[in-house]
Protein backbone atom coordinates (compact mmCIF):
# COMPACT_ATOMS: atom_id res chain seq x y z
CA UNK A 1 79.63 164.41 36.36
CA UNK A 2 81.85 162.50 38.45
CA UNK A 3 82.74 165.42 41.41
CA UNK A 4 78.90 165.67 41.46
CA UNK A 5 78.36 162.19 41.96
CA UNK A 6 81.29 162.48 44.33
CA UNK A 7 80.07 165.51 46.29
CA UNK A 8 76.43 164.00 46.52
CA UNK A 9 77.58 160.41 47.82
CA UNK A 10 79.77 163.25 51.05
CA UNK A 11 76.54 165.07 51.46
CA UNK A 12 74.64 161.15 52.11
CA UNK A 13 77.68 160.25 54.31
CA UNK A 14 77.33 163.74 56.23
CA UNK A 15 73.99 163.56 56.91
CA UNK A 16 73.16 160.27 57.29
CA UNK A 17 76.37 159.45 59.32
CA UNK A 18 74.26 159.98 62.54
CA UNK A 19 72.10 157.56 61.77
CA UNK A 20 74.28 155.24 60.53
CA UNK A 21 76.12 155.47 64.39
CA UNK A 22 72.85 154.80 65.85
CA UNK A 23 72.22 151.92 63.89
CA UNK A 24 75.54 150.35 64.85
CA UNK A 25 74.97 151.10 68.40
CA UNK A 26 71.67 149.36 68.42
CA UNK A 27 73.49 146.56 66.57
CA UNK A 28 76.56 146.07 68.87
CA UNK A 29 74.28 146.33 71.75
CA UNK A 30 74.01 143.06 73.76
CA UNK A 31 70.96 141.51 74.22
CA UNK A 32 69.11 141.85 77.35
CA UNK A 33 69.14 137.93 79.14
CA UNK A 34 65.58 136.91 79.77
CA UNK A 35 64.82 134.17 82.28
CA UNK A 36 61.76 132.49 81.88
CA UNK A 37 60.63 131.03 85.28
CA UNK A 38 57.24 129.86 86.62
CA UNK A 39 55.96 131.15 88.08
CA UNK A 40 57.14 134.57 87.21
CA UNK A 41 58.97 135.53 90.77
CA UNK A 42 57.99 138.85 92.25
CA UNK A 43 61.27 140.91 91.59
CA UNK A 44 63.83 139.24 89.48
CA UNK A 45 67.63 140.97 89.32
CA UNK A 46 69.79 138.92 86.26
CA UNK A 47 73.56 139.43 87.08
CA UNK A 48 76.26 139.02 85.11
CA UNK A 49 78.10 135.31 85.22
CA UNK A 50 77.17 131.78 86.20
CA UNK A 51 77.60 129.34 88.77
CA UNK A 52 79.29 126.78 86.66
CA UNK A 53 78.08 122.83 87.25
CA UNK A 54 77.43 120.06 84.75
CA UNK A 55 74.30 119.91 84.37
CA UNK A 56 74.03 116.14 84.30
CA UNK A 57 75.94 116.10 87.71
CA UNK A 58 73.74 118.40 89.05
CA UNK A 59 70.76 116.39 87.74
CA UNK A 60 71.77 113.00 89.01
CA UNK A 61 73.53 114.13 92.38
CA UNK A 62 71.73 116.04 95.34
CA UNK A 63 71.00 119.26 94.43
CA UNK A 64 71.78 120.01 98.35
CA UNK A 65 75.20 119.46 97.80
CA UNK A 66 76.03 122.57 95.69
CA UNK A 67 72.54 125.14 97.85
CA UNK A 68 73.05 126.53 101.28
CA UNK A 69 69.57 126.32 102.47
CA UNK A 70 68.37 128.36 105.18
CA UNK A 71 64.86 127.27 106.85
CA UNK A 72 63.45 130.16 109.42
CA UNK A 73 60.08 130.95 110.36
CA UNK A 74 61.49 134.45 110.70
CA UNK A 75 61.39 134.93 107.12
CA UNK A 76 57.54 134.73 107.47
CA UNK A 77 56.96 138.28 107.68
CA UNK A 78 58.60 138.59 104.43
CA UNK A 79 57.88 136.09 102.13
CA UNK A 80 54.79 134.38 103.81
CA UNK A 81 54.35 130.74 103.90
CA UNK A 82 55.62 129.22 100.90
CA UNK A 83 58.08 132.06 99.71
CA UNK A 84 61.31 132.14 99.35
CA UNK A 85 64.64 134.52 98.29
CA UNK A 86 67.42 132.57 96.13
CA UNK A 87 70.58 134.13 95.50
CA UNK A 88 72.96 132.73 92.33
CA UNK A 89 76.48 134.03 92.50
CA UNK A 90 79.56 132.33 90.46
CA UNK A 91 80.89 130.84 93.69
CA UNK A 92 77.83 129.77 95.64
CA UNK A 93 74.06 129.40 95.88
CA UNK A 94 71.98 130.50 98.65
CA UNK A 95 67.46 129.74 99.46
CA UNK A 96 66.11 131.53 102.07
CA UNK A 97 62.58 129.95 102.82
CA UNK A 98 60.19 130.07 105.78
CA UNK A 99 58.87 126.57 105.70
CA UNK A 100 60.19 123.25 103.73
CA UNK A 101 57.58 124.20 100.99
CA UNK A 102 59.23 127.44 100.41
CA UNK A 103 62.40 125.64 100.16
CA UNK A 104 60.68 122.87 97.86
CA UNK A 105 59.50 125.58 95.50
CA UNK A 106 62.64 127.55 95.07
CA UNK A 107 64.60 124.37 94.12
CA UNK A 108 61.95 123.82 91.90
CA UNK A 109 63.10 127.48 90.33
CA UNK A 110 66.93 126.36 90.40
CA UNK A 111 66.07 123.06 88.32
CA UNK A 112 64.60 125.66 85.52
CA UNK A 113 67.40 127.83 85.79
CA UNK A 114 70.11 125.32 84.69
CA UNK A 115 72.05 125.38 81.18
CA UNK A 116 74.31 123.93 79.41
CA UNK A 117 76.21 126.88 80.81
CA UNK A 118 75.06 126.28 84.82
CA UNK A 119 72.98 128.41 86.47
CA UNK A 120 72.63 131.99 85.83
CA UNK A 121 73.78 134.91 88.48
CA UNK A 122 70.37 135.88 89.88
CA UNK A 123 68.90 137.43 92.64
CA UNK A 124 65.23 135.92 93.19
CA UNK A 125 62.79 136.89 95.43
CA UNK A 126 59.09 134.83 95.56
CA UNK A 127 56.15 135.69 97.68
CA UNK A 128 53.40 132.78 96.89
CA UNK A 129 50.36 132.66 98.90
CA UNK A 130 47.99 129.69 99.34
CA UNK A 131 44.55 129.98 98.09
CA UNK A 132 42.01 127.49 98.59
CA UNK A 133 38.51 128.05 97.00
CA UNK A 134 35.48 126.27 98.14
CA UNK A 135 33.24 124.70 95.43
CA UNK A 136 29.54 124.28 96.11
């Protein structure tokens, strides 16, 4: 009784050891980091790390201070108007925008981005577009 016991509890092991891998892969497999931003940019790349500031400093302080903000008309063709690309590494933070609403709106994306932790590694790019409808 007890070797078949024995040699039925192997034969589980053996054949459900593959699935018992799989499960502990899926387990020990990390989480993929969502980022919930809105609007929802056009093509969003999370990276691993953060640029690390207190979020009550960067709250109460210019913002300015910690972005290098680039203003060009150039980036027209790509982003139109009101666009903008932001790029968050752990040592700096750039904004790419064609006009000062472009570079209103993707500071308006960095303010939703900060933690407790600072601000996420992410490479953002945003193409918004102006619509105005007429009522009659």
């Amino acid at each position: 009784m007890k070797n078949c016991l024995l040699s039925g509890l192997t034969k589980w092991i053996i054949r459900g050891s593959s699935s018992c891998c799989l499960a502990i892969l899926v387990a020990c497999t990390p989480a993929k980091v969502q980022l919930n931003v809105v609007p929802l940019p056009n093509d969003m790349e999370i990276k691993t790390g953060f640029f690390e500031v207190d979020s009550a400093q960067f709250a109460n302080e210019s913002m300015d201070k910690f972005i290098t903000c680039r203003i060009d008309s150039a980036f027209n063709r790509d982003l139109g108007e009101e666009g903008y690309n932001l790029s968050v590494s752990s040592g700096t933070i750039r904004l790419n925008a064609c006009t000062e609403k472009g570079a209103f709106y993707g500071k308006q994306t960095l303010k939703q981005l900060l933690s407790s932790r600072g601000i996420p590694c992410v490479e953002i790019k945003m193409l918004l577009v102006s619509v105005t409808v007429d009522c009659i």
